[in-house]
Every structure is written in structure tokens, then in C-alpha cells.
Protein backbone atom coordinates (compact mmCIF):
# COMPACT_ATOMS: atom_id res chain seq x y z
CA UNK A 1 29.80 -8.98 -28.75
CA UNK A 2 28.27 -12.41 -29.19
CA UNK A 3 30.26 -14.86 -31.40
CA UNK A 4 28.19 -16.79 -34.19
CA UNK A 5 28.83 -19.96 -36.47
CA UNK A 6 28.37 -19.82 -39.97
CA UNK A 7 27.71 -23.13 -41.94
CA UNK A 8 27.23 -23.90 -45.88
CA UNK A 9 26.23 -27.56 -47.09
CA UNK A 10 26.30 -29.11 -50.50
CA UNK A 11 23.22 -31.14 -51.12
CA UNK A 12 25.06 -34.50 -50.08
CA UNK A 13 25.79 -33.06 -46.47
CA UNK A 14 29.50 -31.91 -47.20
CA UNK A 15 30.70 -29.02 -45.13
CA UNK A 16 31.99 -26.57 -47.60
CA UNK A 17 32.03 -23.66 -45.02
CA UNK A 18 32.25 -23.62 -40.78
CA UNK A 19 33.51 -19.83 -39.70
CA UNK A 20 32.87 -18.57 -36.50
CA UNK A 21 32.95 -14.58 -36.14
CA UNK A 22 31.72 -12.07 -33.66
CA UNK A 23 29.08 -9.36 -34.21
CA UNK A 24 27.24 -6.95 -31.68
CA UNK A 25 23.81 -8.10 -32.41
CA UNK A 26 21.68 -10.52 -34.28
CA UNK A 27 21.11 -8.08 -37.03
CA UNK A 28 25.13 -7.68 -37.61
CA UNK A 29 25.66 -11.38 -37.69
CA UNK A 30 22.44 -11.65 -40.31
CA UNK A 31 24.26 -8.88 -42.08
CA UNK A 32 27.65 -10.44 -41.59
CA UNK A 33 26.73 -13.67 -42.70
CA UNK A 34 24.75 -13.01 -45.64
CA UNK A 35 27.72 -10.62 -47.30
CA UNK A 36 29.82 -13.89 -46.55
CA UNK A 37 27.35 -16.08 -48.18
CA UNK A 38 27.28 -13.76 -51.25
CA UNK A 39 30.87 -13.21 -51.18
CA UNK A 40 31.74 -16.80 -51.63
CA UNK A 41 28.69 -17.39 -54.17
CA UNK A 42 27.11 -19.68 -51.69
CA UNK A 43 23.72 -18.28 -50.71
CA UNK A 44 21.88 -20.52 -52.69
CA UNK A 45 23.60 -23.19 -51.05
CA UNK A 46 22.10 -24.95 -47.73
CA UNK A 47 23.14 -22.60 -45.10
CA UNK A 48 22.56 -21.79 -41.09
CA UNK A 49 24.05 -19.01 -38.94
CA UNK A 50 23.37 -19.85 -35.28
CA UNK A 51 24.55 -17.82 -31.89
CA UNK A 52 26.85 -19.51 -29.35
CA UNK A 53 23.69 -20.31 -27.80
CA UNK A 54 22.60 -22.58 -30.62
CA UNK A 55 19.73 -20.38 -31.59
CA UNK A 56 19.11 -19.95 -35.36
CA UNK A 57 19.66 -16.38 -36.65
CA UNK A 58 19.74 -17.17 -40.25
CA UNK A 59 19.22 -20.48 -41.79
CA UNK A 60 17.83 -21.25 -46.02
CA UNK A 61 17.56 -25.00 -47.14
């Protein structure tokens, strides 16, 4: 399990969302993160969902 950072901006740069959860592969954390996104009515909003690592799984400006 690899853990991964999920991050939602408003337009102005405010941080309206920083959770950090694990998932077994890139796919899950896509997965993960996008039901998140949707859940909180926020995938229209500037968002990124990068690995520990800092590399980008999932990002929309």
C-alpha cells in the first residue's frame, strides 16, 4: 500500500481539501480520489492527487 495526498483549490489558491489516504495501486488512489472529489461536489474544482513520491496520479485545473 502506497499512501497518496489529495488536494482541492478554490480559484484564489485556498486549500479547501488536504487528505492523505492509502490505496494498493495508482488506479485505486485515481478511483479513491475521484469518488472523494465527487462526494464532496468538488471535481470541478482545481484538484491534484500525487503519491508519497510526489508524482502526479490525478490532477484537473
Amino acid at each position: 500500500m502506497a499512501m497518496y495526498t489529495l488536494t482541492v483549490f478554490e480559484k484564489d489558491g485556498e486549500k479547501l481539501l488536504d487528505e492523505t489516504f492509502e490505496a494498493a495501486s495508482e488506479r485505486d488512489a485515481k478511483e479513491i480520489g475521484m469518488n472523494k472529489l465527487t462526494e464532496l461536489n468538488y471535481h470541478e474544482k482545481t484538484h491534484r492527487c500525487v503519491q508519497a513520491n510526489g508524482k502526479l496520479v490525478l490532477f484537473h485545473r
